[in-house]
C-alpha atoms as a PDB file:
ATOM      1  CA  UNK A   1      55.913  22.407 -37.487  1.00  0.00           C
ATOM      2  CA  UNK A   2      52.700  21.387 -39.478  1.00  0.00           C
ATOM      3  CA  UNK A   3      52.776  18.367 -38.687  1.00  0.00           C
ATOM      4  CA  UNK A   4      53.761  18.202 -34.864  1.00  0.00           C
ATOM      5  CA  UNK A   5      51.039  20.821 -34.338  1.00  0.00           C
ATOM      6  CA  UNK A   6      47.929  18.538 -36.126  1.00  0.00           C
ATOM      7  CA  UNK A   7      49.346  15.610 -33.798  1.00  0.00           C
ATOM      8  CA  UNK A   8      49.356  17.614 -31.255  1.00  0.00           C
ATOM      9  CA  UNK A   9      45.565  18.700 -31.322  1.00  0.00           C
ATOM     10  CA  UNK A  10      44.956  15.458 -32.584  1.00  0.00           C
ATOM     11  CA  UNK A  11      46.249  14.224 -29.210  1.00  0.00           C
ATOM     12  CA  UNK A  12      44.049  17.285 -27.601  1.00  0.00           C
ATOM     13  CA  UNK A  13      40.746  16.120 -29.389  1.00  0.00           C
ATOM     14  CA  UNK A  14      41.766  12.209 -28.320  1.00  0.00           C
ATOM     15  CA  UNK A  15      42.024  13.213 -24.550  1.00  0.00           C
ATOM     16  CA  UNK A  16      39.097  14.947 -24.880  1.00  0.00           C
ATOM     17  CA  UNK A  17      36.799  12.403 -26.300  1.00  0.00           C
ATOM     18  CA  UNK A  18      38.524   9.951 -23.176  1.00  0.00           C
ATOM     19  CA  UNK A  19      36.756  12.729 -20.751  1.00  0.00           C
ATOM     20  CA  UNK A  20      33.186  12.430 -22.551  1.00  0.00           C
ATOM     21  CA  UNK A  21      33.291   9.214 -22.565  1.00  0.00           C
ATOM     22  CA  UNK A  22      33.891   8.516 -19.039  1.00  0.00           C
ATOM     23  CA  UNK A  23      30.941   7.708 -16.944  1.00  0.00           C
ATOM     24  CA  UNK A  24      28.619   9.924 -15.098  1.00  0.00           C
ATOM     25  CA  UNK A  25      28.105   9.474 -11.554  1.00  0.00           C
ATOM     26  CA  UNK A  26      24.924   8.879 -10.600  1.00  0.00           C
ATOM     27  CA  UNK A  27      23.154   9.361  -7.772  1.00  0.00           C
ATOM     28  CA  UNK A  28      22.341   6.740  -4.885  1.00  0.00           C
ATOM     29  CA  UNK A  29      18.990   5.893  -6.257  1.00  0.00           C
ATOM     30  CA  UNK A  30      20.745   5.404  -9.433  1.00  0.00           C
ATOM     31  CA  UNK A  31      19.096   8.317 -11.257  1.00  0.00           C
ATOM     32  CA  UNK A  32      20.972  11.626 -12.441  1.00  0.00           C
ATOM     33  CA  UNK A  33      19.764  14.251 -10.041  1.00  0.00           C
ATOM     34  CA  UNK A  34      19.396  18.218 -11.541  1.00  0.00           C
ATOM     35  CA  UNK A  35      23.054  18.780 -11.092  1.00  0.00           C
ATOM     36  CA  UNK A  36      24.557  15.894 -12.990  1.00  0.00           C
ATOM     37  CA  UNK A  37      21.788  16.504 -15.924  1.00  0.00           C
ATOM     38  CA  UNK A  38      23.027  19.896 -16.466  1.00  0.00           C
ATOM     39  CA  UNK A  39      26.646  19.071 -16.502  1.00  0.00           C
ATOM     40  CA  UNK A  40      26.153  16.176 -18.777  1.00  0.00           C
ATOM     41  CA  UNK A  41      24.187  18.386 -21.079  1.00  0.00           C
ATOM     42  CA  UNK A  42      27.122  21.435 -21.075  1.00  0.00           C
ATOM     43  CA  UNK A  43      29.569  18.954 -21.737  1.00  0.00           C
ATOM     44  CA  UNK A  44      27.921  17.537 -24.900  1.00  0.00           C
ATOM     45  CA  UNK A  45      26.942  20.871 -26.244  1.00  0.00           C
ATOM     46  CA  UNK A  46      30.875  21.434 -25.376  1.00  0.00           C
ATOM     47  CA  UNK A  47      31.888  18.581 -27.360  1.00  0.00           C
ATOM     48  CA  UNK A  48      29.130  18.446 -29.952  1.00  0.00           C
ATOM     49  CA  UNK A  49      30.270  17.892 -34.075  1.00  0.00           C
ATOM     50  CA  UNK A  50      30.470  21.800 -34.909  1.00  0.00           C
ATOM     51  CA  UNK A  51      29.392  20.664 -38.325  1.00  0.00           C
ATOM     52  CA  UNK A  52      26.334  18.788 -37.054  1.00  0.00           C
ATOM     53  CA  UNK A  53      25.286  20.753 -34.298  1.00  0.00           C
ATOM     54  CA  UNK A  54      22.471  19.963 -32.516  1.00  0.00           C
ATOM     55  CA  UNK A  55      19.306  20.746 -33.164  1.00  0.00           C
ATOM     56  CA  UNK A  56      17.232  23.046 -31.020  1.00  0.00           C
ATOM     57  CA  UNK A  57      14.097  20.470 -30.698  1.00  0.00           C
ATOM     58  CA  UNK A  58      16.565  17.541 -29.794  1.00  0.00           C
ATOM     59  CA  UNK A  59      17.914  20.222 -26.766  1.00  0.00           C
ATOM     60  CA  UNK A  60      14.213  20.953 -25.899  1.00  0.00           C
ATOM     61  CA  UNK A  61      13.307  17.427 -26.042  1.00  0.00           C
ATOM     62  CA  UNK A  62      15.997  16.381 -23.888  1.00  0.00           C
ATOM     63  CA  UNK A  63      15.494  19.495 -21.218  1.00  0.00           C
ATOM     64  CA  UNK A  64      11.399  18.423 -21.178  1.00  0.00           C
ATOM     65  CA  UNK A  65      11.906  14.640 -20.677  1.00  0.00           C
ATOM     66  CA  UNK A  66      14.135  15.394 -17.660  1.00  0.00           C
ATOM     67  CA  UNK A  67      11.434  17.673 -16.322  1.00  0.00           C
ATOM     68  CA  UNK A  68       8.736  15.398 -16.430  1.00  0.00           C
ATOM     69  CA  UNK A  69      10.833  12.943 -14.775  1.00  0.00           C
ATOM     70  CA  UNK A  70      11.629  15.317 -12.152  1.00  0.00           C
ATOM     71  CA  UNK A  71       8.042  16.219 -11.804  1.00  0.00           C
ATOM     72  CA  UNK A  72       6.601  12.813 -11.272  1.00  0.00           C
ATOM     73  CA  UNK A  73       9.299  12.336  -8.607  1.00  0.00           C
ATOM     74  CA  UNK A  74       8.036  15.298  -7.088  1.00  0.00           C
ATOM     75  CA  UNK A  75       4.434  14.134  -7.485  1.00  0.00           C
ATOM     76  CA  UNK A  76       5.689  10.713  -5.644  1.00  0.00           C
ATOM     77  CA  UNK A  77       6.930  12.512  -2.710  1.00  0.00           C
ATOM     78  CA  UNK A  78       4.591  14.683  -2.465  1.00  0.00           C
ATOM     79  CA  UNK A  79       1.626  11.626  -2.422  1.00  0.00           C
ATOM     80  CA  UNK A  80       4.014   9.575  -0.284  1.00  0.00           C
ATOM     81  CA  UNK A  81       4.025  12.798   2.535  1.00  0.00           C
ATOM     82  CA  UNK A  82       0.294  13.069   1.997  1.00  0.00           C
ATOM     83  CA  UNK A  83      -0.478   9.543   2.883  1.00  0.00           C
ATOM     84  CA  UNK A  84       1.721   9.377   5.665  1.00  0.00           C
ATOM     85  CA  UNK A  85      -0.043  12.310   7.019  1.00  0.00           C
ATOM     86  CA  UNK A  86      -3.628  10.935   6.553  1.00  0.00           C
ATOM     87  CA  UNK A  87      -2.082   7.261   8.210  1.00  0.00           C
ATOM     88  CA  UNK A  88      -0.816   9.718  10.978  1.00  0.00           C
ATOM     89  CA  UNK A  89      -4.312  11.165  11.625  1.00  0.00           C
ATOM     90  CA  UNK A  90      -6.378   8.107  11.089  1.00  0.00           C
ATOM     91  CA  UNK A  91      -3.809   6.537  14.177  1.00  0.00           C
ATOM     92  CA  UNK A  92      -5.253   9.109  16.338  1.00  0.00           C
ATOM     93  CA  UNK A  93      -8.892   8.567  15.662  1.00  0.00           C
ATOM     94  CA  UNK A  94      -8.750   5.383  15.971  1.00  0.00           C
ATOM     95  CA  UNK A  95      -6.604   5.398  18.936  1.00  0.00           C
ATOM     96  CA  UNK A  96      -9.519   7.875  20.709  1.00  0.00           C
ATOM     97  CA  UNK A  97     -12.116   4.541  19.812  1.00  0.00           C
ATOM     98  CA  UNK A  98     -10.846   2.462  22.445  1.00  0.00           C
ATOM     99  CA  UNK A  99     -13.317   1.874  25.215  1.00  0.00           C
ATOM    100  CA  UNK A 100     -16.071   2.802  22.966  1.00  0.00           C
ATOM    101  CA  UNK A 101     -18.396   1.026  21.076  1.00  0.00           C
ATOM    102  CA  UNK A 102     -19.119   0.862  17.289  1.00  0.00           C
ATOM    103  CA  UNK A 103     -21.184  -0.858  14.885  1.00  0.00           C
ATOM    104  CA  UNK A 104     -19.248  -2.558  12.166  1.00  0.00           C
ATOM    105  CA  UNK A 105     -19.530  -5.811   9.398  1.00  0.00           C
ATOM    106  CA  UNK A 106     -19.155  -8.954  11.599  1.00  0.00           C
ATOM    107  CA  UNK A 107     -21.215 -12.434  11.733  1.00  0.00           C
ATOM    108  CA  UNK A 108     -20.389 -12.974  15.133  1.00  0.00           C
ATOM    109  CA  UNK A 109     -20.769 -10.539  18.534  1.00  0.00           C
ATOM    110  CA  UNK A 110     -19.678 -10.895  22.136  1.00  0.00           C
ATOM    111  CA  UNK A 111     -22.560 -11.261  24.522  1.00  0.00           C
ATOM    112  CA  UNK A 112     -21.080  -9.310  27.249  1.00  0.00           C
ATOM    113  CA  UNK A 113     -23.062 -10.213  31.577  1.00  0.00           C
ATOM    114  CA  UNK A 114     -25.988  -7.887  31.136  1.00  0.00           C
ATOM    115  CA  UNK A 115     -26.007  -6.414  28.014  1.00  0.00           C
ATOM    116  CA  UNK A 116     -27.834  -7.416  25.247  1.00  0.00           C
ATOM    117  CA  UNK A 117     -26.433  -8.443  21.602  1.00  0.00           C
ATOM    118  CA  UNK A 118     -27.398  -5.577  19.698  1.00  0.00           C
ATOM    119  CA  UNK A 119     -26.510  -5.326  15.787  1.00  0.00           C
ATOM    120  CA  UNK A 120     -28.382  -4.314  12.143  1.00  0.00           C
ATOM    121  CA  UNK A 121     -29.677  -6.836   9.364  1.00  0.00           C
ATOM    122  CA  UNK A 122     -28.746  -5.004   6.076  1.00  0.00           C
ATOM    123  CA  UNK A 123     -32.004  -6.229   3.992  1.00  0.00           C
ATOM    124  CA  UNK A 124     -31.513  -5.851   0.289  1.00  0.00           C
ATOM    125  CA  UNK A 125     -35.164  -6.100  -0.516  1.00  0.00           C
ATOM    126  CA  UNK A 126     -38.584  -5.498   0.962  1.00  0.00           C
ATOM    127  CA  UNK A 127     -39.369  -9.670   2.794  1.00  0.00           C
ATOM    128  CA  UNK A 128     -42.532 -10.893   4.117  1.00  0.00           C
ATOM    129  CA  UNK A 129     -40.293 -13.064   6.598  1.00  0.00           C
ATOM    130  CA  UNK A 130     -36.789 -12.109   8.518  1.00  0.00           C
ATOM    131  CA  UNK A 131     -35.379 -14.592  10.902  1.00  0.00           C
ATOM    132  CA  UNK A 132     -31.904 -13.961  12.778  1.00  0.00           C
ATOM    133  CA  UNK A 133     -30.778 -17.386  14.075  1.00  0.00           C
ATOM    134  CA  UNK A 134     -28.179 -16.773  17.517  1.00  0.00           C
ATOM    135  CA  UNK A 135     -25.791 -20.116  17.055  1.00  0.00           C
ATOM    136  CA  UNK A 136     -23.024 -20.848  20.108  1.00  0.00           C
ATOM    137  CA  UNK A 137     -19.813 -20.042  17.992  1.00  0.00           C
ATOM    138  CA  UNK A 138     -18.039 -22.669  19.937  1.00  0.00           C
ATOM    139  CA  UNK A 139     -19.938 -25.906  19.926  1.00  0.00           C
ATOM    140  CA  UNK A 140     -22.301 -24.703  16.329  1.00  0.00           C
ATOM    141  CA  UNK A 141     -25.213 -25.517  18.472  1.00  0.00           C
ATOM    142  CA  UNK A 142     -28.543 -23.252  17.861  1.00  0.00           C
ATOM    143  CA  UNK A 143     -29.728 -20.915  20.868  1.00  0.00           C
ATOM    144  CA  UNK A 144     -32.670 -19.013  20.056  1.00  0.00           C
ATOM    145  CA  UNK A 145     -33.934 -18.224  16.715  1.00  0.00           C
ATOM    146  CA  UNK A 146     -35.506 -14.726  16.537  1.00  0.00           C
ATOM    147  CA  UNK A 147     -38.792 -14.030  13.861  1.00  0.00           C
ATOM    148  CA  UNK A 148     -38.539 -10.447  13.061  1.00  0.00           C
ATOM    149  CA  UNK A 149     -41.350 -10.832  10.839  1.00  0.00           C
ATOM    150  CA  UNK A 150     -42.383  -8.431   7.852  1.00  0.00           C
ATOM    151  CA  UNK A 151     -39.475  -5.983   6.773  1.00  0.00           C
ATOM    152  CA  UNK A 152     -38.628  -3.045   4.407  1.00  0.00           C
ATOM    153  CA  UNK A 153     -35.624  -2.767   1.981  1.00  0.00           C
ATOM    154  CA  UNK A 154     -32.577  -1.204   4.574  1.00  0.00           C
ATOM    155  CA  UNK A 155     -30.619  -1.530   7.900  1.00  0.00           C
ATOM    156  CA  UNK A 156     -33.073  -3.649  10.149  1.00  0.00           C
ATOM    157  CA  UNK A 157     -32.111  -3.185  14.111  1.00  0.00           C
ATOM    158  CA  UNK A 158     -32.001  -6.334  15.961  1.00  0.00           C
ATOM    159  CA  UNK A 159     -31.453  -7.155  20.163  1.00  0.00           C
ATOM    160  CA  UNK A 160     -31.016  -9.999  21.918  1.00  0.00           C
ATOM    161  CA  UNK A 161     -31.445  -9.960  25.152  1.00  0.00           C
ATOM    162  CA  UNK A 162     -29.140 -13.330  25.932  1.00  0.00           C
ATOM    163  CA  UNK A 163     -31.727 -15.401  26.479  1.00  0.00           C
ATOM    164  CA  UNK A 164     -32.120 -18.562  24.467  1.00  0.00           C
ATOM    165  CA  UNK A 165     -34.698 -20.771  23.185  1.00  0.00           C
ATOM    166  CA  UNK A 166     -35.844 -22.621  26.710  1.00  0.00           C
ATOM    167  CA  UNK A 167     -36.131 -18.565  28.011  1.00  0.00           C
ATOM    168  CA  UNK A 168     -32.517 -19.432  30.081  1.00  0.00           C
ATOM    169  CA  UNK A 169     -29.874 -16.654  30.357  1.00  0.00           C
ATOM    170  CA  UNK A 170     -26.959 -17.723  27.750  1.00  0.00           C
ATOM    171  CA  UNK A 171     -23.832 -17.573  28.733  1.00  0.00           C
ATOM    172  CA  UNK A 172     -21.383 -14.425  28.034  1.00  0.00           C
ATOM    173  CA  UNK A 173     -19.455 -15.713  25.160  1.00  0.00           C
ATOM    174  CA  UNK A 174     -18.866 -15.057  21.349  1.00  0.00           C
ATOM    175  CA  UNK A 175     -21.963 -16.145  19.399  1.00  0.00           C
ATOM    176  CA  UNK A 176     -22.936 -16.359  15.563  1.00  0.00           C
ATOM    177  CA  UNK A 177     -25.836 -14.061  14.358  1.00  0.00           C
ATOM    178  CA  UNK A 178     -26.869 -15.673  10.734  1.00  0.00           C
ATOM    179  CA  UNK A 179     -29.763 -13.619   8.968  1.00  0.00           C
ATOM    180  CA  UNK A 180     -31.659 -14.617   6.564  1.00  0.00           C
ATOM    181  CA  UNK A 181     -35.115 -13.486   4.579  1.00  0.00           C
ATOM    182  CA  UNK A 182     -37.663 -14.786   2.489  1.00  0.00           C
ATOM    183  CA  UNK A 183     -36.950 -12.909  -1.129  1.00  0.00           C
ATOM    184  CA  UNK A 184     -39.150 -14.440  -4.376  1.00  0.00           C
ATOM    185  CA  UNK A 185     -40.129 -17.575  -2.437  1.00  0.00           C
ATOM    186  CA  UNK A 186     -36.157 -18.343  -1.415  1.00  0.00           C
ATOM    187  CA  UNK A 187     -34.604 -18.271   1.615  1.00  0.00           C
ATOM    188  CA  UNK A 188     -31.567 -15.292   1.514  1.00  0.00           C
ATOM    189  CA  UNK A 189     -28.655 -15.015   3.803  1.00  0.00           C
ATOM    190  CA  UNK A 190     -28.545 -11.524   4.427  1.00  0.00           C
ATOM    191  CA  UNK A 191     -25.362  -9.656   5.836  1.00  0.00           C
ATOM    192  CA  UNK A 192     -25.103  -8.351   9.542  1.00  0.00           C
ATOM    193  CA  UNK A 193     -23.670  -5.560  11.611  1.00  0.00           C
ATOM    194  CA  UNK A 194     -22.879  -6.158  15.076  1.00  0.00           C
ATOM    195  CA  UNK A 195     -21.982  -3.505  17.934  1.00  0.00           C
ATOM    196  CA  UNK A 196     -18.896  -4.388  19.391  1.00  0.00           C
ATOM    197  CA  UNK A 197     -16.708  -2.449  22.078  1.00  0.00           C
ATOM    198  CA  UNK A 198     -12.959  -1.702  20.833  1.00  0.00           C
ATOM    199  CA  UNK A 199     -10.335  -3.030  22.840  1.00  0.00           C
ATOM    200  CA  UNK A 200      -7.147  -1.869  20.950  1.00  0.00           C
ATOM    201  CA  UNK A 201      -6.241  -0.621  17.719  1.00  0.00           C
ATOM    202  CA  UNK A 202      -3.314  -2.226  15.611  1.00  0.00           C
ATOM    203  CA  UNK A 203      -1.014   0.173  13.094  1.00  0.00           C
ATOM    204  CA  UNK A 204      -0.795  -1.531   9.825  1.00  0.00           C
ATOM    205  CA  UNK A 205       2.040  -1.289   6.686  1.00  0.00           C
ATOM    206  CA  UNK A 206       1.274  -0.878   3.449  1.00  0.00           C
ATOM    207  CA  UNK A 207      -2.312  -1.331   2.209  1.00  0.00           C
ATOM    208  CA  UNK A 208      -3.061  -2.678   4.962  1.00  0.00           C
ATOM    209  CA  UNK A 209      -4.082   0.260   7.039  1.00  0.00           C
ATOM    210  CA  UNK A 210      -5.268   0.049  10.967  1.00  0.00           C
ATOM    211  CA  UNK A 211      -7.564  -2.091  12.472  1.00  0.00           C
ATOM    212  CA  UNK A 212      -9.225  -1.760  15.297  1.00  0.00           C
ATOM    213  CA  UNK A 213     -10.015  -4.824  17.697  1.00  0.00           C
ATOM    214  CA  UNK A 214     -12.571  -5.680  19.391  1.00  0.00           C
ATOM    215  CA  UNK A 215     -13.873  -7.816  21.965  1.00  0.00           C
ATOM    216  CA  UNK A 216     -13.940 -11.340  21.705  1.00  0.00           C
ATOM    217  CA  UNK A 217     -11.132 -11.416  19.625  1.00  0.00           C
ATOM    218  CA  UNK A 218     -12.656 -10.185  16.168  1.00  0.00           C
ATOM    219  CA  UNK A 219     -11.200  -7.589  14.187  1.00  0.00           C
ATOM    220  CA  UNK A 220     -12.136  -4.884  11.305  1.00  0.00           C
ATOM    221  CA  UNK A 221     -10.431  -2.266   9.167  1.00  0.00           C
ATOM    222  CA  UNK A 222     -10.839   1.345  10.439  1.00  0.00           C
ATOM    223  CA  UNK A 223     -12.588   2.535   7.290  1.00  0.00           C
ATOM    224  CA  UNK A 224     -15.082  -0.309   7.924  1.00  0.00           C
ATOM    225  CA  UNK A 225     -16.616   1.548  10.843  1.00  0.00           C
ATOM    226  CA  UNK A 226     -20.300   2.627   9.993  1.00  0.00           C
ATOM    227  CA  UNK A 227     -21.258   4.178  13.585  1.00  0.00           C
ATOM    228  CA  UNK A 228     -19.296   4.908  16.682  1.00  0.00           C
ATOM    229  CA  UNK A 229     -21.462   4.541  19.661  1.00  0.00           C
END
């Protein structure tokens, strides 16, 4: 009787041992969820060595590194909602900007039948000598050459009024604005902002974020926008 009863839990135990060893499920992602870490924890503390129990810091350690885990998924989410909203909202901004005119980094502006070319000169340093050169984007051929003379360090304002060299009206086209200044006896190429009117706005992916498009065919990143108009 002895005997047939040790085989018997012996049998028990071996069944048992099959069970815990099985696999979990996990979930789709491939990561236990709350549920499955809970049940995989009972069931070891079920099945634990009674003579080698576990110790209370390897439970605690176990219960904290499947908190933090489920925290920084949390976190994710929560920063993956967040953007979304803030891509949501920057859509409808930029979506109100069509039509309108801004003032953003470009080195070439549309000269549009009756308007002048209007944009900034962003001057790193105080020059005795500024000179924005107006260059036909198509053929690289110079049209006027504008001497804006003595500046200060900052955002110089510039206009042209279309017409070129020979005091002819230009044609409405795209055209090249190239700065440059006179800084410790060298000549500088300086960097330009040009006002542009928006003609659509395009919904990026990723990093990429919106852009808004203007006229002429040129193109900038929303959050390189310095004045709407």
């Amino acid at each position: 009787m002895t005997t047939t009863s040790a085989v018997n839990q012996n049998s028990k135990l071996t069944a048992t041992t099959a069970k815990t060893d099985a696999p979990v499920k996990k979930g789709v992602d491939g990561a236990l969820n709350q549920a499955q870490f809970l049940k995989l924890m009972t069931t070891q503390m079920t099945h634990q060595d009674p003579s080698k129990p576990m110790e209370n810091g390897d439970f605690l350690a176990q219960m904290a590194q499947f908190g933090t885990v489920s925290g920084i998924q949390d976190l994710q989410k929560s920063f993956s909602e967040f953007a979304s909203s803030i891509g949501s909202g920057q859509a409808l901004q930029a979506t109100g900007l069509v039509g309108h005119t801004v003032l953003a980094p470009a080195s070439k502006g549309m000269l549009e039948t009756g308007k002048p070319l209007i944009g900034n000169i962003s001057l790193t340093d105080s020059t005795p000598n500024l000179t924005l050169k107006i260059i036909n984007s198509k053929t690289g051929e110079e049209v006027n050459n504008l001497q804006l003379g003595s500046q200060v360090k900052g955002a110089v304002p510039f206009s042209w009024d279309g017409l070129d060299a020979q005091g002819k009206m230009a044609d409405p086209r795209m055209y090249k604005v190239v700065a440059s200044s006179v800084l410790d006896g060298k000549e500088t190429a300086m960097e330009t902002q040009v006002q542009s009117r928006v003609e659509s706005v395009t919904m990026g992916s990723g990093t990429n974020g919106l852009s808004v498009n203007l006229a002429g065919g040129g193109s900038v990143n929303f959050n390189q926008v310095k004045q709407i108009l």
